[in-house]
C-alpha atoms as a PDB file:
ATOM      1  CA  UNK A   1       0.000   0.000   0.000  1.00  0.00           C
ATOM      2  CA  UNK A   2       1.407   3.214  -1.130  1.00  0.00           C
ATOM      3  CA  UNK A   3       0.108   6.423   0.678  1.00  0.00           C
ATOM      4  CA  UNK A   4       1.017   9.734  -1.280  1.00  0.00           C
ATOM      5  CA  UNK A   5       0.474  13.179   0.739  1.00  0.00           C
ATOM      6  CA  UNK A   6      -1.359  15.884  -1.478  1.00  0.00           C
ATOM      7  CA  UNK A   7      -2.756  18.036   1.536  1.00  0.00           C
ATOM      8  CA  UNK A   8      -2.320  17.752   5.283  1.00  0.00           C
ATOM      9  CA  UNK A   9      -3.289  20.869   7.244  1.00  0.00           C
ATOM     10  CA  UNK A  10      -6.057  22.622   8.576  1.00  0.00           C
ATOM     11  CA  UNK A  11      -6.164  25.493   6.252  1.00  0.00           C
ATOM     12  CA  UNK A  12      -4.785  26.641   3.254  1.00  0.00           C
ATOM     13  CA  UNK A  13      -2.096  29.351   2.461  1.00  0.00           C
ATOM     14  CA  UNK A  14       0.573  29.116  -0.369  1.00  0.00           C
ATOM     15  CA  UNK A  15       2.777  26.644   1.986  1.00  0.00           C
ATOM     16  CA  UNK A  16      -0.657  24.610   3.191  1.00  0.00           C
ATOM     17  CA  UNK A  17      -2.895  22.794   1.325  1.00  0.00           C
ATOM     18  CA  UNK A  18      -6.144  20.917   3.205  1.00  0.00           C
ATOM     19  CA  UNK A  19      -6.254  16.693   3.815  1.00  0.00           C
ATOM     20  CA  UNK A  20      -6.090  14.884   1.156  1.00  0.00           C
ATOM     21  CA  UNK A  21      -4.264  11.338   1.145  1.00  0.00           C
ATOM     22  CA  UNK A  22      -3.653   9.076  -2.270  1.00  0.00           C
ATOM     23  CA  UNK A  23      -3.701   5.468  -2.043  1.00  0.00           C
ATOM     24  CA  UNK A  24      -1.898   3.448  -5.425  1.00  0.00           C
ATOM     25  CA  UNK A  25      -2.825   6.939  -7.485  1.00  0.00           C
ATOM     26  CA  UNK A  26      -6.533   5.380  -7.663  1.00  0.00           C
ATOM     27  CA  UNK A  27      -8.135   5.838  -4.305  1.00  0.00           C
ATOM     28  CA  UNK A  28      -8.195   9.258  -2.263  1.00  0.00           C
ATOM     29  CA  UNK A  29      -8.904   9.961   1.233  1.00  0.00           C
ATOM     30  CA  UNK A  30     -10.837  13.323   1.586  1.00  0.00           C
ATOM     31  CA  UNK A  31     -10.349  15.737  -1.332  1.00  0.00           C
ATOM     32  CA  UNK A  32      -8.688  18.703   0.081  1.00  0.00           C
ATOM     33  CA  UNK A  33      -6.337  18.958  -2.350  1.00  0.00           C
ATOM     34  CA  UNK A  34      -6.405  16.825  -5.199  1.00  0.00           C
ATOM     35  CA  UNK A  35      -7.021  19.367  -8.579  1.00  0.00           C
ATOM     36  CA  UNK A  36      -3.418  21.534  -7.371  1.00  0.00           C
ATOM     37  CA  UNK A  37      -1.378  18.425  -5.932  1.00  0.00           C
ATOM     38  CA  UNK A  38      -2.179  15.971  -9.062  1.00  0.00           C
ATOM     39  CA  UNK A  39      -1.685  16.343 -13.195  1.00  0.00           C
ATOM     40  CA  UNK A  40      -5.161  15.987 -15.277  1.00  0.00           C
ATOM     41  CA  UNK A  41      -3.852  12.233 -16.115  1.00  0.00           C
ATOM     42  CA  UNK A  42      -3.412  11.322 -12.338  1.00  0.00           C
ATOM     43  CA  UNK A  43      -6.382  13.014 -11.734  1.00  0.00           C
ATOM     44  CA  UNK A  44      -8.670  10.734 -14.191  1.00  0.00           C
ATOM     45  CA  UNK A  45      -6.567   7.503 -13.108  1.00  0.00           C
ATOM     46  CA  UNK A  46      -8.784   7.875  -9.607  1.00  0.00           C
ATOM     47  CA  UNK A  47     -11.663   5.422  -9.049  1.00  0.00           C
ATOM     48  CA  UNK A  48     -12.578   5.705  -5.439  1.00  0.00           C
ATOM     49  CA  UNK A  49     -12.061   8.853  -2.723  1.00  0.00           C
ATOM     50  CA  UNK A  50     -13.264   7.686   0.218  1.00  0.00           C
ATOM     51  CA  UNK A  51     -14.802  10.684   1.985  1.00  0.00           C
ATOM     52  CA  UNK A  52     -14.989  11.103   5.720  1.00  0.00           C
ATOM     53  CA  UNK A  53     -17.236  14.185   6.199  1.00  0.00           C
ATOM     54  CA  UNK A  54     -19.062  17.162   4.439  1.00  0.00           C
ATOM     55  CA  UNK A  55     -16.922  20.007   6.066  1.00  0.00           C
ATOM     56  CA  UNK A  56     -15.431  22.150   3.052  1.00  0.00           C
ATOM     57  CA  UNK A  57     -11.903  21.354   3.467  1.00  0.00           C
ATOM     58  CA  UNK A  58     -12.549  17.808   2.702  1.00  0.00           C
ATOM     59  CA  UNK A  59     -14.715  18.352   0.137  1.00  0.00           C
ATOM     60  CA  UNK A  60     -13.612  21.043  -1.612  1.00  0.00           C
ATOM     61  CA  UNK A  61     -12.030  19.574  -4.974  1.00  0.00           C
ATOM     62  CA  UNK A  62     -15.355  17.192  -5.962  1.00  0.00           C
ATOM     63  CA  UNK A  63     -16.616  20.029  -7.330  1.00  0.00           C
ATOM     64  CA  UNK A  64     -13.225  20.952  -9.475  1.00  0.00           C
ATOM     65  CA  UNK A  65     -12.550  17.073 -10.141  1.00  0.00           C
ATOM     66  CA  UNK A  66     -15.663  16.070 -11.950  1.00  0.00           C
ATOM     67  CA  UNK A  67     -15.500  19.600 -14.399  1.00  0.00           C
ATOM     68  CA  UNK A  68     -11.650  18.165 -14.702  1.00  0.00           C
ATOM     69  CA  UNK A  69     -12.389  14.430 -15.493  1.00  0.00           C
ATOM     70  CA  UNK A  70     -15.862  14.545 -17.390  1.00  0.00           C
ATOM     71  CA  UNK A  71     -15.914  12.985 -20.776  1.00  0.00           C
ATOM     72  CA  UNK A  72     -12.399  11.150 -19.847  1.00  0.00           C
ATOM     73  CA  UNK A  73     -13.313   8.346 -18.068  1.00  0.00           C
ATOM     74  CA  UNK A  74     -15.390   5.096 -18.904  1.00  0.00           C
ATOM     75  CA  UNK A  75     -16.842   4.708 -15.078  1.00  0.00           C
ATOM     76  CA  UNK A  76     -17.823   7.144 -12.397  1.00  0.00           C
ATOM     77  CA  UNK A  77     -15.652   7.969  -9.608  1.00  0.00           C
ATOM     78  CA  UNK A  78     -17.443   6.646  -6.801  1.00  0.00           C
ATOM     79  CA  UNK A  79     -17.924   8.688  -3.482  1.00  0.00           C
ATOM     80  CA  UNK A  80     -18.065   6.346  -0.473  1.00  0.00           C
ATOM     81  CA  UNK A  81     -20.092   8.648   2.297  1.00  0.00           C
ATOM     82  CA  UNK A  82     -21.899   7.917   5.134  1.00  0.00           C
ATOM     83  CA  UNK A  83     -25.454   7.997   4.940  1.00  0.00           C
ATOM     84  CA  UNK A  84     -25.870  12.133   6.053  1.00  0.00           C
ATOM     85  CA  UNK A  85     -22.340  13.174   4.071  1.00  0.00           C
ATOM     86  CA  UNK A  86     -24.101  11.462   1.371  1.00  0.00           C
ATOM     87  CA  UNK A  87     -27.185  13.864   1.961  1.00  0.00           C
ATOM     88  CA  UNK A  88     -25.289  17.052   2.646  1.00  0.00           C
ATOM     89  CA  UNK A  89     -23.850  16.477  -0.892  1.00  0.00           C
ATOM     90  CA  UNK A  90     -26.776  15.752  -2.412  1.00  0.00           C
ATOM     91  CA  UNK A  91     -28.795  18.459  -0.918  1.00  0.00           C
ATOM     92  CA  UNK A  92     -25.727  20.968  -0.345  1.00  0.00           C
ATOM     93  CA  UNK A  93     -22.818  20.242  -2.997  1.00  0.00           C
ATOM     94  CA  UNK A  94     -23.968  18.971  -6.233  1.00  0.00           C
ATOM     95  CA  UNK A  95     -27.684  20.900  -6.351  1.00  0.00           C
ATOM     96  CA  UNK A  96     -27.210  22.734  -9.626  1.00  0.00           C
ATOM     97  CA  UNK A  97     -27.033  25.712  -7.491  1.00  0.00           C
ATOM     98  CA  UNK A  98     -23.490  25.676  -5.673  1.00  0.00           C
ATOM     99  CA  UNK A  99     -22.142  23.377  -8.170  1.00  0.00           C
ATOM    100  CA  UNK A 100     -23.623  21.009 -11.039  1.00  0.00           C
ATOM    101  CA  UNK A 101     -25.321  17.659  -9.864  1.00  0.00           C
ATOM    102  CA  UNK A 102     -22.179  16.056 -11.484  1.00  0.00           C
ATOM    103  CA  UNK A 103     -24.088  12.538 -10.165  1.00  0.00           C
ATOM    104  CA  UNK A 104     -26.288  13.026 -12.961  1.00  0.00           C
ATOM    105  CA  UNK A 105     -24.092  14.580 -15.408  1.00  0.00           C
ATOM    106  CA  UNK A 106     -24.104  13.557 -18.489  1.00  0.00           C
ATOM    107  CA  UNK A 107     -26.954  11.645 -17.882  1.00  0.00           C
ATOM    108  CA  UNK A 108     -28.435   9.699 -14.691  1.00  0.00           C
ATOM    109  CA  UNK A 109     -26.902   5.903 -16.328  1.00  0.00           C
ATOM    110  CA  UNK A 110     -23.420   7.052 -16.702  1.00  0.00           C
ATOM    111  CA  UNK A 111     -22.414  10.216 -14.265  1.00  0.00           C
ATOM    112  CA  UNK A 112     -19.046  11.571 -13.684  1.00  0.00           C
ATOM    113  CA  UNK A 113     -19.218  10.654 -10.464  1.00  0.00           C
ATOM    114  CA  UNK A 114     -21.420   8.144  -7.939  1.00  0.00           C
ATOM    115  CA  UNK A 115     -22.171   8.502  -4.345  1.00  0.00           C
ATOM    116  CA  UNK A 116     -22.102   4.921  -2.542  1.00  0.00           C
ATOM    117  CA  UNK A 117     -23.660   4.831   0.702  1.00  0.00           C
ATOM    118  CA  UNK A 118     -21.568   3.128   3.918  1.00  0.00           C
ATOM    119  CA  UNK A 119     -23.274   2.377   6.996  1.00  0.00           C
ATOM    120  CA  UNK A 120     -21.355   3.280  10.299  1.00  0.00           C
ATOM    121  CA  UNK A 121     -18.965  -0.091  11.418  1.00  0.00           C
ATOM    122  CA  UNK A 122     -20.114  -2.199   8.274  1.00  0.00           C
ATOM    123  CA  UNK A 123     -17.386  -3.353   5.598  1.00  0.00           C
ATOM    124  CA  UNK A 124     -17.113  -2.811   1.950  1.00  0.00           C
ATOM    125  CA  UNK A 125     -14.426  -3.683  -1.063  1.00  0.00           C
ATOM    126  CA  UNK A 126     -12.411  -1.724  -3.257  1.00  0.00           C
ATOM    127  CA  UNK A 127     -11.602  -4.117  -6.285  1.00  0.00           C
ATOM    128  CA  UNK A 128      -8.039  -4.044  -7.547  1.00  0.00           C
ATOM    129  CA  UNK A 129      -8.205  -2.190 -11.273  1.00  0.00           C
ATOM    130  CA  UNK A 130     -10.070  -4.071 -13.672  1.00  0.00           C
ATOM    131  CA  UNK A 131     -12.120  -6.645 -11.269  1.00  0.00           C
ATOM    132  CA  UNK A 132     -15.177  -6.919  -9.978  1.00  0.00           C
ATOM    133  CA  UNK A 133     -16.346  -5.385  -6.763  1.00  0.00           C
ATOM    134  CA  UNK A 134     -17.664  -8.160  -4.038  1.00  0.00           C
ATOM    135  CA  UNK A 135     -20.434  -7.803  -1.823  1.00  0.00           C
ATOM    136  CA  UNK A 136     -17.684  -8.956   1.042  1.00  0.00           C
ATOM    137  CA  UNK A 137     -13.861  -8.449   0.708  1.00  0.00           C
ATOM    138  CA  UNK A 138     -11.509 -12.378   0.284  1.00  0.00           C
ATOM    139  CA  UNK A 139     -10.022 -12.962   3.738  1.00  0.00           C
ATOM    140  CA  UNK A 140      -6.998 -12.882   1.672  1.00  0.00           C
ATOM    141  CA  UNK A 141      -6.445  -9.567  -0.288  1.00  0.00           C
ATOM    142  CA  UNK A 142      -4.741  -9.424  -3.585  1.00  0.00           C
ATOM    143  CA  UNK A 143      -2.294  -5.859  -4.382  1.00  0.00           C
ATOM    144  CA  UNK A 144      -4.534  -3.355  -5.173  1.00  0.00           C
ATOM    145  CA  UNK A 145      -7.783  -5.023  -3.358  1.00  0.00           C
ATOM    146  CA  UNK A 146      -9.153  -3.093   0.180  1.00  0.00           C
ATOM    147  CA  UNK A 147     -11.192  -3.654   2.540  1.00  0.00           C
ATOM    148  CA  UNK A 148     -12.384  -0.224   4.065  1.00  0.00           C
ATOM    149  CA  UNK A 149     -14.597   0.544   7.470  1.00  0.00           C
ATOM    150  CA  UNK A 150     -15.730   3.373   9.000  1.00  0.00           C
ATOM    151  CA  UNK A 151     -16.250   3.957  12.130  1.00  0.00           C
ATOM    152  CA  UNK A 152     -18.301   6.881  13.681  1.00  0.00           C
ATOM    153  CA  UNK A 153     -15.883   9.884  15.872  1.00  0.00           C
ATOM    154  CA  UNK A 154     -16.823  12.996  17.680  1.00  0.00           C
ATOM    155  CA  UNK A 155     -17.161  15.813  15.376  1.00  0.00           C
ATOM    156  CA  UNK A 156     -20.359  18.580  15.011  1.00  0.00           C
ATOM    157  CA  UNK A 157     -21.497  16.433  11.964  1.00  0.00           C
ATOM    158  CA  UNK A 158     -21.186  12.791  11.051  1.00  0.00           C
ATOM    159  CA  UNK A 159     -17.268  11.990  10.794  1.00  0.00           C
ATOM    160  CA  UNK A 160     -16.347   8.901   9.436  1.00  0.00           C
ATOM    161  CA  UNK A 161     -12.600   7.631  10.867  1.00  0.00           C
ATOM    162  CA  UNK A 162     -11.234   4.719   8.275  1.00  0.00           C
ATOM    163  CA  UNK A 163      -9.518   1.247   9.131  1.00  0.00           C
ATOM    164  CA  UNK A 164      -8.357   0.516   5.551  1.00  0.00           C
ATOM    165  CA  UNK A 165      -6.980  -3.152   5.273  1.00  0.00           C
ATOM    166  CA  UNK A 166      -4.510  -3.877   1.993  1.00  0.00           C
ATOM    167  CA  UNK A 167      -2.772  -7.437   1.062  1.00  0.00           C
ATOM    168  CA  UNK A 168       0.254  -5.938   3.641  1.00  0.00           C
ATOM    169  CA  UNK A 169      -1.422  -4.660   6.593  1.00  0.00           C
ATOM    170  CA  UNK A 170      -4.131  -2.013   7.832  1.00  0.00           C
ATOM    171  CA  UNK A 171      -4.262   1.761   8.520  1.00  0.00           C
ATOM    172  CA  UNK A 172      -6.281   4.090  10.344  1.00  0.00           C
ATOM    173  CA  UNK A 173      -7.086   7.702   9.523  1.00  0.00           C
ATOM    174  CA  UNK A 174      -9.050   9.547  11.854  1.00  0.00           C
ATOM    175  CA  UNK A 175     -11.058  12.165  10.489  1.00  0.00           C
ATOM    176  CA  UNK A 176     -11.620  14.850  12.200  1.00  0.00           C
ATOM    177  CA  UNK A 177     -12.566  14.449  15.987  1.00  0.00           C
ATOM    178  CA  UNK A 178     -12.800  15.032  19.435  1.00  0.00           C
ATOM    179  CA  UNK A 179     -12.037  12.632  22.082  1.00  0.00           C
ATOM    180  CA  UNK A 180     -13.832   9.401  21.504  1.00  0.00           C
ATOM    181  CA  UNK A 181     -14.003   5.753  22.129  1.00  0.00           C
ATOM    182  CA  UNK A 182     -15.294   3.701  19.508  1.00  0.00           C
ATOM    183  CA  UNK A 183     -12.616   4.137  16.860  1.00  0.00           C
ATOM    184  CA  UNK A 184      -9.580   2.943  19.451  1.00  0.00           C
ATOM    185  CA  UNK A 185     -11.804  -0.063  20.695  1.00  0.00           C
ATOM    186  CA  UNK A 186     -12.496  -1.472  17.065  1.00  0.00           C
ATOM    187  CA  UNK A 187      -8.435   0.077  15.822  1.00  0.00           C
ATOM    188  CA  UNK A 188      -7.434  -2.436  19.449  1.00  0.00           C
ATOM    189  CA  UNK A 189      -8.355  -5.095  17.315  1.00  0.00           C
ATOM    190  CA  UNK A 190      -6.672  -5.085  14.411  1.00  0.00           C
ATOM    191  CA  UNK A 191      -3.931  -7.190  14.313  1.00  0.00           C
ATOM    192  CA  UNK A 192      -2.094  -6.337  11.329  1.00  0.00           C
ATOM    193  CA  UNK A 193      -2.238  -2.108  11.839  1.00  0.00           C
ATOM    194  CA  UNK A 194       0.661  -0.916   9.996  1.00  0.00           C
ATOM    195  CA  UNK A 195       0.317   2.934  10.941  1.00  0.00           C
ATOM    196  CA  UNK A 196      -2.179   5.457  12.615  1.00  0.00           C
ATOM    197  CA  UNK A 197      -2.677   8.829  10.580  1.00  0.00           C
ATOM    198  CA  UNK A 198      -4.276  11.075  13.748  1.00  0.00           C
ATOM    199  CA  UNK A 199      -6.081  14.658  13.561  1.00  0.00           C
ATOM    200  CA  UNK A 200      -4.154  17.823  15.348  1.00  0.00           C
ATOM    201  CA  UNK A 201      -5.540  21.086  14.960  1.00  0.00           C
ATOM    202  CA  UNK A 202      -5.088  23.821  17.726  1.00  0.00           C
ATOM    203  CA  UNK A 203      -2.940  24.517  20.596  1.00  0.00           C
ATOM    204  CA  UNK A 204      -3.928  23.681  24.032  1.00  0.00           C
ATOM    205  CA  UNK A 205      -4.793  27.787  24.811  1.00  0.00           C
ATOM    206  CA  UNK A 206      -7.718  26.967  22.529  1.00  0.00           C
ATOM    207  CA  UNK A 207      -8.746  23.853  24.326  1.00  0.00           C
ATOM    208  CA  UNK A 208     -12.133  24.914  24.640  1.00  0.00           C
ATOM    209  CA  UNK A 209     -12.658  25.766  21.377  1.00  0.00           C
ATOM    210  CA  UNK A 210     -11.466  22.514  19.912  1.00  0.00           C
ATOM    211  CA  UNK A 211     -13.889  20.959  22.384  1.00  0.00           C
ATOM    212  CA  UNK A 212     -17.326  22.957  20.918  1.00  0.00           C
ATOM    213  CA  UNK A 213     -15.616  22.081  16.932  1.00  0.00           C
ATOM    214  CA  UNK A 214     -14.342  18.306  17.491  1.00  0.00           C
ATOM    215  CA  UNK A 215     -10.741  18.513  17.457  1.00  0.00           C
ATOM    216  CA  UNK A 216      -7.656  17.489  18.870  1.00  0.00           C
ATOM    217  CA  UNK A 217      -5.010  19.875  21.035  1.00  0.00           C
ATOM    218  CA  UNK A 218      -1.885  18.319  21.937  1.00  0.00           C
ATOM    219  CA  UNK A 219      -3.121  17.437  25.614  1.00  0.00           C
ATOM    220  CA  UNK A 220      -5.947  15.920  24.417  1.00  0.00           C
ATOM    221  CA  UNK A 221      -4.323  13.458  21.941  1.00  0.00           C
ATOM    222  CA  UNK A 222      -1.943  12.701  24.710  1.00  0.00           C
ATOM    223  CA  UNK A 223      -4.960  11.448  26.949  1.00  0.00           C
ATOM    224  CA  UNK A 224      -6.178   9.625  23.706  1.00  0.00           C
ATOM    225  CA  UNK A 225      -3.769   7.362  22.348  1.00  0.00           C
ATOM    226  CA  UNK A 226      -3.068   6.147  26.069  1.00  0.00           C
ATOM    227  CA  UNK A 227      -6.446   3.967  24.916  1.00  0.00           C
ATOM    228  CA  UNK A 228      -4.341   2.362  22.121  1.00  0.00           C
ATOM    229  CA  UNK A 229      -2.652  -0.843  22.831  1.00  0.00           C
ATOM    230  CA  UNK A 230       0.625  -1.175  21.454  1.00  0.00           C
ATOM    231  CA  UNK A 231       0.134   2.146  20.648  1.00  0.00           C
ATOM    232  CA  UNK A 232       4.703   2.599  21.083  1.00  0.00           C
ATOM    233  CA  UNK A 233       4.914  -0.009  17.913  1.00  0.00           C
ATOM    234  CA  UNK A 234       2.345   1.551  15.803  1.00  0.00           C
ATOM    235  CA  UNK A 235       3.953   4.074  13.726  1.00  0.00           C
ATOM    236  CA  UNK A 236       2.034   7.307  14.789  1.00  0.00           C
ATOM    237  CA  UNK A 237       1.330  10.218  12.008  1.00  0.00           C
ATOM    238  CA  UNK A 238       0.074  13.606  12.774  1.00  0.00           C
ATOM    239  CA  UNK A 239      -1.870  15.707  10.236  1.00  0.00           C
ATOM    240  CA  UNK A 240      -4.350  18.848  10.403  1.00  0.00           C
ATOM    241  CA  UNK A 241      -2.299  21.502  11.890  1.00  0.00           C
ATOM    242  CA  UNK A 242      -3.991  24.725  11.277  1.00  0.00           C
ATOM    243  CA  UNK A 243      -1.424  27.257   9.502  1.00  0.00           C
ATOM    244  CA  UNK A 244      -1.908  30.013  11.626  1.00  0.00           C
ATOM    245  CA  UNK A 245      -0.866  28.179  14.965  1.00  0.00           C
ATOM    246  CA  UNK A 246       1.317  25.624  13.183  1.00  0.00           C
ATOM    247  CA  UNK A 247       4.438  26.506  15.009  1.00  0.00           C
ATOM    248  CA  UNK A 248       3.237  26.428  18.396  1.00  0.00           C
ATOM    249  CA  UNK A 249       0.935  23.554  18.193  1.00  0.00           C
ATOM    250  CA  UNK A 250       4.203  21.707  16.255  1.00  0.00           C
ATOM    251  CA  UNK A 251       6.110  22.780  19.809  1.00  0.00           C
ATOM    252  CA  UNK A 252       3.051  21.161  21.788  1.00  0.00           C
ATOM    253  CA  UNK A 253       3.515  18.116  20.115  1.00  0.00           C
ATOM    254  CA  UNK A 254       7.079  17.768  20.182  1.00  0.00           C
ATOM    255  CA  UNK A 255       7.292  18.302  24.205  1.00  0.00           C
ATOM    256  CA  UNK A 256       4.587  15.368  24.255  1.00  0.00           C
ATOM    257  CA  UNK A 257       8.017  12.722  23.125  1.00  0.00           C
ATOM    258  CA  UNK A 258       6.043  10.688  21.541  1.00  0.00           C
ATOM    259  CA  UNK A 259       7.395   7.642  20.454  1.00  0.00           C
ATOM    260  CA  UNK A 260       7.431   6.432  16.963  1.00  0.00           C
ATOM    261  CA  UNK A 261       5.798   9.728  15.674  1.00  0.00           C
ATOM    262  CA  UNK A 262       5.933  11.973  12.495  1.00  0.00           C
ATOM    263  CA  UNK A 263       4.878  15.054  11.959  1.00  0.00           C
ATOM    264  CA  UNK A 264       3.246  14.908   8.277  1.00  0.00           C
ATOM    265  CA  UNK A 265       4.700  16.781   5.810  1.00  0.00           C
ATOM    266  CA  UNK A 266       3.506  17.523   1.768  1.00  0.00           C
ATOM    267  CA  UNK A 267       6.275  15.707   0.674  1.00  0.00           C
ATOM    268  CA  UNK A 268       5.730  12.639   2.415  1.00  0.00           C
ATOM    269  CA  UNK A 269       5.081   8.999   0.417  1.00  0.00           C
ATOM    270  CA  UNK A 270       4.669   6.142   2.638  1.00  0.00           C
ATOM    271  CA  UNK A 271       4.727   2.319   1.501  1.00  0.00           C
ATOM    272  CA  UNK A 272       2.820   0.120   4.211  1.00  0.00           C
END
């Protein structure tokens, strides 16, 4: 499993670009930045962004990527929502009024792009290119095949965290959240969990504010990954720093000495 960085803040400036991870070139997570981090080719060759919540920063380039990819592809790009990010972007995003209803564009048989709806804690499969999706992913995956599930966090509206499972291992992402339990109880029982990619977005002065908007501060993550098991061998990686407290939070962080961390960077390209 190969996991490119296109965007891993909490804002944009001309040094920050919003979350957006790419798995094998085909499959994104969140679409914060995929139309200024990827070339028109790369941006066809996806099949799958997996998308966590309806907040702007993680939705931002559907809107770009569909006007980009129409008339280029064969099959739509299929969203994979949960059931109310699948009705904010019905009723919100693609309405013909913010942005063309690009799910029905050209025509309702063969859109640019297809909104698949994934139930809270259930399982689905991403086929490897050119196969057939199954209703339930092999025990045994081959390169290319995933199993993805999401599993509810603490955020104002529904956030989906991800345990993605490849033919060499499993990661988490974590959306955005708060404090929460569900996600480490299911994450404590994945045997094979290659690396944790884990929300930061404020310094602990704003500790009440990341409380009312569902985010991390460096105390707080401290408190949560002591719910992890094994959390010391799990390779830990921080993303979602907001640009205009980057520095300090990025202090905050580093007094935590966190073992087997990394700071996520733009340029970063990970093989699990």
């Amino acid at each position: 499993m190969r996991v490119r960085v296109l965007g891993c803040h909490g804002g944009e400036t001309p040094r920050h670009r919003t979350t957006c991870l790419l798995i094998d070139e085909r499959i994104t997570i969140d679409a914060g930045a995929v139309c200024r981090s990827l070339t028109i080719d790369e941006q066809v060759a996806i099949d799958h962004m997996l998308v966590s919540h309806s907040h702007m920063d993680h939705v931002k380039d559907l809107a770009l990527l569909a006007d980009q990819v129409i008339g280029r592809r064969q099959s739509p790009i299929v969203l994979h929502c949960g059931p109310e990010t699948a009705e904010t972007l019905r009723s919100s995003y693609f309405n013909n009024f913010l942005w063309p209803d690009f799910t029905r564009i050209p025509t309702v048989d063969k859109p640019v792009m297809r909104i698949a709806v994934r139930e809270p804690l259930s399982r689905f499969h991403l086929p490897a290119p050119g196969a057939e999706s199954a209703a339930v992913a092999p025990t045994t995956l081959a390169d290319g095949e995933y199993e993805v599930r999401y599993v509810p966090v603490t955020h104002p509206v529904e956030s989906m965290a991800m345990l993605i499972r490849g033919s060499t291992g499993s990661i988490l992402y974590s959306s955005d959240t708060g404090p929460t339990t569900k996600l480490w109880e299911v994450a404590n029982a994945v045997t094979d969990l290659r690396g944790m990619f884990v929300e930061l977005s404020f310094p602990n002065h704003m500790q009440a504010l990341a409380d009312v908007v569902g985010h991390y501060t460096p105390q707080t993550l401290a408190a949560e990954l002591k719910k992890i098991n094994r959390r010391d061998e799990i390779p830990l990686f921080v993303y979602h720093l907001k640009p205009g407290f980057y520095e300090q939070t990025k202090r905050e962080l580093d007094a935590l000495n966190l073992k087997n961390m990394h700071l996520v960077e733009l340029t970063d390209d990970f093989a699990f």
